[in-house]
C-alpha atoms as a PDB file:
ATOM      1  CA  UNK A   1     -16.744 -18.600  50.064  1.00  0.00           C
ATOM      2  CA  UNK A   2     -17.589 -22.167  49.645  1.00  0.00           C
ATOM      3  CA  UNK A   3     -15.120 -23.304  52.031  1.00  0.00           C
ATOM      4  CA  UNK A   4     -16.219 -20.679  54.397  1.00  0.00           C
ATOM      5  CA  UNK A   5     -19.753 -21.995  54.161  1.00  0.00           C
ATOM      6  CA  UNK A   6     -19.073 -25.671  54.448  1.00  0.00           C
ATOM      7  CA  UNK A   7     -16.950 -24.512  57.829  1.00  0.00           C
ATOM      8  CA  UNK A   8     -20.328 -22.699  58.904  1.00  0.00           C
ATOM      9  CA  UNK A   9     -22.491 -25.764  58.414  1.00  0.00           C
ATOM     10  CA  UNK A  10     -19.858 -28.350  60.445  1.00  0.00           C
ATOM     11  CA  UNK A  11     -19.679 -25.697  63.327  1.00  0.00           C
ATOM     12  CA  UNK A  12     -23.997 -25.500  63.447  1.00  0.00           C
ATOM     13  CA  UNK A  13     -23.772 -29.291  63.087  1.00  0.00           C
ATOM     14  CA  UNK A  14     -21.531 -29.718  66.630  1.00  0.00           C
ATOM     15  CA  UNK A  15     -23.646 -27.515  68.255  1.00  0.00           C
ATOM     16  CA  UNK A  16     -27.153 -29.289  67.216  1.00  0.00           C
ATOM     17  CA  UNK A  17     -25.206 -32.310  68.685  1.00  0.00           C
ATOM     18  CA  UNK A  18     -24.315 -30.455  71.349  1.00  0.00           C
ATOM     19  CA  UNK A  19     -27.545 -29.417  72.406  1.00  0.00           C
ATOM     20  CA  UNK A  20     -29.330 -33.071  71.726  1.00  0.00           C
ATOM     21  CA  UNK A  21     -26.603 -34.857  73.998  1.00  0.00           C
ATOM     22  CA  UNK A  22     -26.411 -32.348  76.916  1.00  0.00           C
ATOM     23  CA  UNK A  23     -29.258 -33.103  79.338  1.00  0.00           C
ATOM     24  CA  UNK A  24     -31.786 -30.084  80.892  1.00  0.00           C
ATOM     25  CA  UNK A  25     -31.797 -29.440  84.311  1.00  0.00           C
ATOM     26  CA  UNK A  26     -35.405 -29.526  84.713  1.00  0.00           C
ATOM     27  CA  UNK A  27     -35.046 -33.542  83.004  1.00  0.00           C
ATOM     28  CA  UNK A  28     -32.284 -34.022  86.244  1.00  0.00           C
ATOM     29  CA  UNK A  29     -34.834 -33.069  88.800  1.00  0.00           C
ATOM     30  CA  UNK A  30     -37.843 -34.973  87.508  1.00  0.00           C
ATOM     31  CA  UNK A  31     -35.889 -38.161  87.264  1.00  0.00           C
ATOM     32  CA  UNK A  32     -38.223 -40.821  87.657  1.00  0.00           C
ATOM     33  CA  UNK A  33     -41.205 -38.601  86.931  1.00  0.00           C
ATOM     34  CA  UNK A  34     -43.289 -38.980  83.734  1.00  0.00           C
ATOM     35  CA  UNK A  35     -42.059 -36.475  81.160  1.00  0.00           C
ATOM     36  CA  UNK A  36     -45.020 -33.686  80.555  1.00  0.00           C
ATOM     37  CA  UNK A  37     -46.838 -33.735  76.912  1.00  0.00           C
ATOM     38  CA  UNK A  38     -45.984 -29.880  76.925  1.00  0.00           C
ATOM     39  CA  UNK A  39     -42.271 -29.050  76.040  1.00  0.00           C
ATOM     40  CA  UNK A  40     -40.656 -27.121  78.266  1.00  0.00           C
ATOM     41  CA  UNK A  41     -39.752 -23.211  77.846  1.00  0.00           C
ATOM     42  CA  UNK A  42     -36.319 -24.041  77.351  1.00  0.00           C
ATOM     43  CA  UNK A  43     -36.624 -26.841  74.964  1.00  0.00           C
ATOM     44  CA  UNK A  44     -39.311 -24.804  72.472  1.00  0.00           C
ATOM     45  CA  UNK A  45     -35.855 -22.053  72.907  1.00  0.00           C
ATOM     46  CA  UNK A  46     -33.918 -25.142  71.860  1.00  0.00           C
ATOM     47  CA  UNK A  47     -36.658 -26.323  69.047  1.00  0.00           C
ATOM     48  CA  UNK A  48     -36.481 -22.316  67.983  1.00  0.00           C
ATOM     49  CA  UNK A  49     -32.753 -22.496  67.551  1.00  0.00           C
ATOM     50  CA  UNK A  50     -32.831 -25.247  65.956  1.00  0.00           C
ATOM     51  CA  UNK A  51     -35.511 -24.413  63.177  1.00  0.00           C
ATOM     52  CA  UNK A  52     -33.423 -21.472  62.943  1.00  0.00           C
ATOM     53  CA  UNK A  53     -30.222 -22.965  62.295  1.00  0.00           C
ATOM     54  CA  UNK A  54     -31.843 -25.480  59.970  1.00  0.00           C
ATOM     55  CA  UNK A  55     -33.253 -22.276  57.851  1.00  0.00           C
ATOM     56  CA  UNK A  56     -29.334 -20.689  58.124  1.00  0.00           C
ATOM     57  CA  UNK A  57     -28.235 -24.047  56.853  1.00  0.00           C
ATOM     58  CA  UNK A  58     -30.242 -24.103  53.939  1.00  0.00           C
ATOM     59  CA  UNK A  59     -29.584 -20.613  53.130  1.00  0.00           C
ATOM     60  CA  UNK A  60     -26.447 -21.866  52.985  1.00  0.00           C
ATOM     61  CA  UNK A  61     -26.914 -25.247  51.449  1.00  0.00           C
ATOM     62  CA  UNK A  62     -28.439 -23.146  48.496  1.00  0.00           C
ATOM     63  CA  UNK A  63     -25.711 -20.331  48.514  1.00  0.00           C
ATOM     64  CA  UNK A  64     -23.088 -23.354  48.101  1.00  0.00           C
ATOM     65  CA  UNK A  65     -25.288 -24.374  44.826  1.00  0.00           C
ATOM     66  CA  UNK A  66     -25.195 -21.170  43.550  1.00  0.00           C
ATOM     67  CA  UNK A  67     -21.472 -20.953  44.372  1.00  0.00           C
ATOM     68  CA  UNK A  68     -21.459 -24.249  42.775  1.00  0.00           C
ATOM     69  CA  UNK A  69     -23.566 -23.007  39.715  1.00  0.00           C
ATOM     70  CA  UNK A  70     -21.314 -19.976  39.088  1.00  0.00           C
ATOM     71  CA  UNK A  71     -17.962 -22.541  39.526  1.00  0.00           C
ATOM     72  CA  UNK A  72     -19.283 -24.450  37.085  1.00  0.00           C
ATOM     73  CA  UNK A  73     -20.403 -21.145  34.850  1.00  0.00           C
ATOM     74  CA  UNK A  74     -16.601 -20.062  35.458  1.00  0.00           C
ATOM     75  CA  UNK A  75     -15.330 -22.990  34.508  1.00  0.00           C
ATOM     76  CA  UNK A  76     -16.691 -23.300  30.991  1.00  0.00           C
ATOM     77  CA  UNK A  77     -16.256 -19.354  30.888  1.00  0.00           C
ATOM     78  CA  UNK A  78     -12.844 -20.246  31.732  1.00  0.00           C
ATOM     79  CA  UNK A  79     -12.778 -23.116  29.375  1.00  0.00           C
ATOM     80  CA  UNK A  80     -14.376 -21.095  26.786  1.00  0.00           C
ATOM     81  CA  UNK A  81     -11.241 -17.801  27.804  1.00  0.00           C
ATOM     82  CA  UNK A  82      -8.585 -21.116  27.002  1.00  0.00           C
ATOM     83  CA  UNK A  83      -9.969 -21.807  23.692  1.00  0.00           C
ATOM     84  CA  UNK A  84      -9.855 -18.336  22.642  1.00  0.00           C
ATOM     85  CA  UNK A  85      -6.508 -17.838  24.352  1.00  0.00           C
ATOM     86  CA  UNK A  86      -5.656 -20.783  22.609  1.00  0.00           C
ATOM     87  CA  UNK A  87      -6.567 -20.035  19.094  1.00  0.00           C
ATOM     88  CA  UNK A  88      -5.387 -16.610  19.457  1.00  0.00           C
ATOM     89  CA  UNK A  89      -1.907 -18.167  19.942  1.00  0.00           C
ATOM     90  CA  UNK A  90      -2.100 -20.279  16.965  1.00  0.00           C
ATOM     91  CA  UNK A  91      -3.653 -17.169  14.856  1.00  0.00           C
ATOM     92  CA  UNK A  92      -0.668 -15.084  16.595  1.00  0.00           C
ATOM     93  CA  UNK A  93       1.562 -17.788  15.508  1.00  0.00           C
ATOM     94  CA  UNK A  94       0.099 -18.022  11.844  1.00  0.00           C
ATOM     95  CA  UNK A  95       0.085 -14.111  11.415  1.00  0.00           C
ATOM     96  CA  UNK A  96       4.058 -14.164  12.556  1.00  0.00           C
ATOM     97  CA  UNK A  97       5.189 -17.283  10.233  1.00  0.00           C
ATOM     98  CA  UNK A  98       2.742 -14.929   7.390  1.00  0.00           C
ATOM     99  CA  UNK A  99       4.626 -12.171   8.571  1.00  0.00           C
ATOM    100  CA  UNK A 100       7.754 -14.072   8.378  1.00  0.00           C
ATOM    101  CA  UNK A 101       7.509 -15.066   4.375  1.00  0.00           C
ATOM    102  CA  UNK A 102       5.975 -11.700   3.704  1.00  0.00           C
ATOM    103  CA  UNK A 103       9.484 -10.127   4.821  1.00  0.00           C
ATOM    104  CA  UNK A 104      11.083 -12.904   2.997  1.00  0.00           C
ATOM    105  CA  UNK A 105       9.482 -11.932  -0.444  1.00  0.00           C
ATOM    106  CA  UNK A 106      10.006  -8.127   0.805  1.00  0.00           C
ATOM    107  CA  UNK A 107      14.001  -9.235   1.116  1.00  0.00           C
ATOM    108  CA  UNK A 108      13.779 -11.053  -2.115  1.00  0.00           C
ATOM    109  CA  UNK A 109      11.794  -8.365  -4.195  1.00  0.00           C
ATOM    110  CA  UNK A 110      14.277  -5.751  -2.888  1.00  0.00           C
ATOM    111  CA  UNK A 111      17.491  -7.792  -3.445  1.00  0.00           C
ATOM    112  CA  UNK A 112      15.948  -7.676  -7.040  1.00  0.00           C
ATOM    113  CA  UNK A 113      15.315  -4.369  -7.408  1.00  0.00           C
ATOM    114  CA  UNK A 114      18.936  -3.673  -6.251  1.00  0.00           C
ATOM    115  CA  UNK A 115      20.167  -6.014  -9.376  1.00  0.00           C
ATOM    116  CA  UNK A 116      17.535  -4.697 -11.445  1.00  0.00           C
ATOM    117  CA  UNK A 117      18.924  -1.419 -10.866  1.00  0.00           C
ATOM    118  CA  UNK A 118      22.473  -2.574 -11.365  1.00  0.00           C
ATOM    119  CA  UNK A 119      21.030  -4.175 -14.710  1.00  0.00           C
ATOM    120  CA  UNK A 120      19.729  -0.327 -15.674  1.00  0.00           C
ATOM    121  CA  UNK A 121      22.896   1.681 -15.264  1.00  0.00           C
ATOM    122  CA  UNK A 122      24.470  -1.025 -17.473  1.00  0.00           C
ATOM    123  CA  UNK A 123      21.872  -1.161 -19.661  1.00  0.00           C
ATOM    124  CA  UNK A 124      21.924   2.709 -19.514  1.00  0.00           C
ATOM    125  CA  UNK A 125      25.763   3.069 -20.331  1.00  0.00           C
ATOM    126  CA  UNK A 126      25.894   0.462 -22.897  1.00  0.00           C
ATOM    127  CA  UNK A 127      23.024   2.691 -24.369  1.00  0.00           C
ATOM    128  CA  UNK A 128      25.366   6.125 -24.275  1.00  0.00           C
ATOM    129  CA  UNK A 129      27.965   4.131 -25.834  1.00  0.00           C
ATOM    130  CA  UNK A 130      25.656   2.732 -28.518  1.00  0.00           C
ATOM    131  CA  UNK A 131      23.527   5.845 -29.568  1.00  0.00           C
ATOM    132  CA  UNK A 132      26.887   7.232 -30.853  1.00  0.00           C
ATOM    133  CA  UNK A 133      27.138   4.398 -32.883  1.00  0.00           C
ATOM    134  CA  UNK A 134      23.747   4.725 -34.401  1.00  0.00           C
ATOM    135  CA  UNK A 135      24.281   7.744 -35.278  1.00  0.00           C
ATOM    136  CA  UNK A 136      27.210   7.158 -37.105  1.00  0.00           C
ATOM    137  CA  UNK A 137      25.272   3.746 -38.345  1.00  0.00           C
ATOM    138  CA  UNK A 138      22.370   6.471 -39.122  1.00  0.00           C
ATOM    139  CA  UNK A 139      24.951   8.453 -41.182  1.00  0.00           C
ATOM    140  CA  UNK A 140      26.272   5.463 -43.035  1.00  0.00           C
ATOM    141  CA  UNK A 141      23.103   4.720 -43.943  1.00  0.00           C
ATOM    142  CA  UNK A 142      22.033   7.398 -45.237  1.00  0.00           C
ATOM    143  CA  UNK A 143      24.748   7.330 -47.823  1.00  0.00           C
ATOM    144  CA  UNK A 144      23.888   3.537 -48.415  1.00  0.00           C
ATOM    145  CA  UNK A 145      20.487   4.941 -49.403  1.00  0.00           C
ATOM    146  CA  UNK A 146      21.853   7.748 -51.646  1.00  0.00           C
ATOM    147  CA  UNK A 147      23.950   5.350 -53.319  1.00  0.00           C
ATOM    148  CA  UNK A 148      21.202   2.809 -53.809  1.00  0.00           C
ATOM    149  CA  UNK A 149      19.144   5.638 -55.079  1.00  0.00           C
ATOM    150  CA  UNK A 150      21.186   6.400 -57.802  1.00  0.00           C
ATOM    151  CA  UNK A 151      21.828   2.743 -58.145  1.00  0.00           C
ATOM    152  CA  UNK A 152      18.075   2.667 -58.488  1.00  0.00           C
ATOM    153  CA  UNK A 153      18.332   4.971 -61.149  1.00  0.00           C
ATOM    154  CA  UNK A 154      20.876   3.548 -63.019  1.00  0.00           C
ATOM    155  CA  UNK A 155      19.560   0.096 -62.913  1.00  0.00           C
ATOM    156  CA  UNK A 156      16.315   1.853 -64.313  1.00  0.00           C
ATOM    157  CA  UNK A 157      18.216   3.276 -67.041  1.00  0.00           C
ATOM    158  CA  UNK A 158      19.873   0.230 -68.222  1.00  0.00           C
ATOM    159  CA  UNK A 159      16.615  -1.576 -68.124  1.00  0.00           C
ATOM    160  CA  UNK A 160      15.177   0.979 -70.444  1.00  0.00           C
ATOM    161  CA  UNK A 161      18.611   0.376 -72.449  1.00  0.00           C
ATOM    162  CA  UNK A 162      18.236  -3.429 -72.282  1.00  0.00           C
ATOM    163  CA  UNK A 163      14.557  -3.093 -73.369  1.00  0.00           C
ATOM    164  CA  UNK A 164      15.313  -1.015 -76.420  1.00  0.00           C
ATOM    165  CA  UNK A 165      18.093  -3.531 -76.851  1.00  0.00           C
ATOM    166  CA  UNK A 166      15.697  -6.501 -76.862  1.00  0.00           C
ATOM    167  CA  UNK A 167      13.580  -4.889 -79.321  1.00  0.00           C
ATOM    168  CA  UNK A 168      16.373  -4.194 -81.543  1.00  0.00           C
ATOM    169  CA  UNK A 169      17.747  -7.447 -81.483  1.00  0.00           C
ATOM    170  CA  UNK A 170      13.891  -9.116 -82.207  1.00  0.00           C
ATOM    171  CA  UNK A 171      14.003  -6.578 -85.373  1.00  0.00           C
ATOM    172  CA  UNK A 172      17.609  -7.869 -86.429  1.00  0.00           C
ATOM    173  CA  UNK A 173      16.639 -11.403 -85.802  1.00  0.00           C
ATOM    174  CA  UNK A 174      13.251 -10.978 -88.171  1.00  0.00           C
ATOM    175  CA  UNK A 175      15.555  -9.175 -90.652  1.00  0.00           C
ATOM    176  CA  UNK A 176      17.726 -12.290 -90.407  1.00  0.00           C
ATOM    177  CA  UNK A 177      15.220 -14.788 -90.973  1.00  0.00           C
ATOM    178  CA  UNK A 178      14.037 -12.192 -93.577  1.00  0.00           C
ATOM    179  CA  UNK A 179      17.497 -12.266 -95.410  1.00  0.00           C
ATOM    180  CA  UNK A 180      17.814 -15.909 -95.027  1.00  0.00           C
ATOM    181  CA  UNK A 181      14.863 -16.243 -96.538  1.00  0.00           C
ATOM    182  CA  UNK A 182      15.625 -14.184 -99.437  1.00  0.00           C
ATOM    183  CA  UNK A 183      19.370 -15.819 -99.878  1.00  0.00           C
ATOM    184  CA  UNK A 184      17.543 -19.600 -99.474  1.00  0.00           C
ATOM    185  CA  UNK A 185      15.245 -18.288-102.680  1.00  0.00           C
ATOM    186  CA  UNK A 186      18.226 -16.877-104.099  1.00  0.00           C
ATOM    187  CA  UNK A 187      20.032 -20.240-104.306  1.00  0.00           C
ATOM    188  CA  UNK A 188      17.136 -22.214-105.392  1.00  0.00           C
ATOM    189  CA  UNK A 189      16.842 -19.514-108.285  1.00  0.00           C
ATOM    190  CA  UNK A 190      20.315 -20.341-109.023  1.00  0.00           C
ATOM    191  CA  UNK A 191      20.122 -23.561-108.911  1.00  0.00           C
ATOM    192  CA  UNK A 192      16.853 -23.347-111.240  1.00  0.00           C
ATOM    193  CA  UNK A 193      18.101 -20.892-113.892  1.00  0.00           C
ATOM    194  CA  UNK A 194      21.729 -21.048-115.517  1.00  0.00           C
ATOM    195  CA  UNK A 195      22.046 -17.251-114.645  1.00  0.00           C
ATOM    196  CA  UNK A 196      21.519 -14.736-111.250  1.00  0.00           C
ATOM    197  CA  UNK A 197      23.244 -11.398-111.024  1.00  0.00           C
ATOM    198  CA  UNK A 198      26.267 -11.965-109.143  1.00  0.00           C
ATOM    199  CA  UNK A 199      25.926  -8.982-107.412  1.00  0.00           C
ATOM    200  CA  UNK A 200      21.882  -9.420-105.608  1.00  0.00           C
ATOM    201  CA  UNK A 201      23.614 -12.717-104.612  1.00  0.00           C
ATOM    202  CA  UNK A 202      26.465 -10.743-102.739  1.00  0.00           C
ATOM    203  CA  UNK A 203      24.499  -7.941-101.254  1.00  0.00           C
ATOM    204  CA  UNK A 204      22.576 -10.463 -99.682  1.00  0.00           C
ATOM    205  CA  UNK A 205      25.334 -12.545 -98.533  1.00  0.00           C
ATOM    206  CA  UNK A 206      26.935  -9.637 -96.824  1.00  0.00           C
ATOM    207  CA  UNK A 207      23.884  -8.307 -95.701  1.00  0.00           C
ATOM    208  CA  UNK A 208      23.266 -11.337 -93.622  1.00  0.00           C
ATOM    209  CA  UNK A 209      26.582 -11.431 -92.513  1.00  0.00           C
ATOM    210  CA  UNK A 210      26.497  -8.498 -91.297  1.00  0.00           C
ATOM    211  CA  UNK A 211      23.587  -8.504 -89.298  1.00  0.00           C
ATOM    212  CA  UNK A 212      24.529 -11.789 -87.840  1.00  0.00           C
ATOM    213  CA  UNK A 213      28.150 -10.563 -86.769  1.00  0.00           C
ATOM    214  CA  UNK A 214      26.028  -7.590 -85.567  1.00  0.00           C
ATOM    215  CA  UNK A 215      23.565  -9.834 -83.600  1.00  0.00           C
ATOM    216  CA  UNK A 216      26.240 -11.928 -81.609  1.00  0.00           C
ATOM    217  CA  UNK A 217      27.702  -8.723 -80.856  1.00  0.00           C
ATOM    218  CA  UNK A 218      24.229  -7.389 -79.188  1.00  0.00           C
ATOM    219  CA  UNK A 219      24.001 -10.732 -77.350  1.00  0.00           C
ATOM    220  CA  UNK A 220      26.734 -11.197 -75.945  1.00  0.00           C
ATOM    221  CA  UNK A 221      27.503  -7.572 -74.790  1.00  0.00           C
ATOM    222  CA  UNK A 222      26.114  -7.265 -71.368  1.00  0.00           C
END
């Protein structure tokens, strides 16, 4: 359009010159005459074209600004189209290296789900093999606990035993001390009087040996 226009405006341009170089006939007659204050018919035609042609040209003078106007409107609309275009590719081109490491994780999570799974049916038949086990383990131990329970018991009963043993002993041992005692008195008598019985001296000799023999037999039995 604007080149169009521009054409239309050189073309009216050659003909104004046209029309200003190109002499009237009436002007070729009169030669030598003084020209009359009152323009000719033909020249107010002329002035009329011309006044039109000036009007067409700026009719067209102000289409070319418009034209102008909406270039320059289309340009930054275009301008403004590139930048979008443009960050669109770089957003297009983000989103695919997104979509890129997003498959990558997908590859890696499922190659670990494949030796995950792997892991289970091992996991799984190492378990079938080892609940037999347990069960025999299960069985064993429930014997283990049988015998310790009667261990148990035992043990209990010996304590008892070594407790009545204890106190048995702690009676011998007073008895001992009791019979030492009395044999200790018995020799000081002896030594204090010319006569003891000979016999109270031996019961109480063997009385103490006794229990002492008896004594070291308690302690040392286990």
């Amino acid at each position: 359009m604007m080149f169009f226009a521009a054409s239309g405006i050189i073309l009216i341009l050659i003909l104004l010159a046209v029309l200003f170089l190109m002499p009237s006939p009436s002007k070729k007659k009169k030669k030598g005459r003084k020209a009359p204050e009152e323009p000719t018919a033909q020249e107010q035609e002329c002035l009329q074209k011309i006044a039109r042609l000036e009007k067409y040209i700026k009719s067209l003078r102000d289409e070319i600004l418009v034209f102008q106007k909406a270039e320059k409107d289309h340009e930054k609309d275009l301008a403004v189209e590139r930048a979008k275009v443009k960050k669109f590719q770089e957003k297009l081109s983000q989103e695919r290296e997104w979509h890129q490491k997003e498959q990558n994780t997908i590859d890696k999570k499922s190659k670990e789900f494949h030796l995950a799974k792997e892991e289970l049916s091992k996991v799984q038949d190492l378990y079938s093999s080892e609940h037999s086990a347990n069960l025999r383990l299960e069985q064993e131990l429930k014997e283990m606990k049988r015998q310790n329970d009667s261990l148990n018991e035992q043990r209990r009963k010996v304590e008892g035993d070594n407790a009545l043993l204890k106190a048995k002993i702690e009676n011998d041992r007073r008895e001992i001390q009791g019979l030492k005692k009395e044999n200790a008195e018995l020799a000081k008598k002896k030594d204090d009087v010319s006569w003891v019985a000979k016999s109270e001296y031996d019961r109480v000799a063997q009385t103490l040996k006794a229990k002492e023999k008896e004594l070291e037999r308690i302690t040392r039995k286990p």
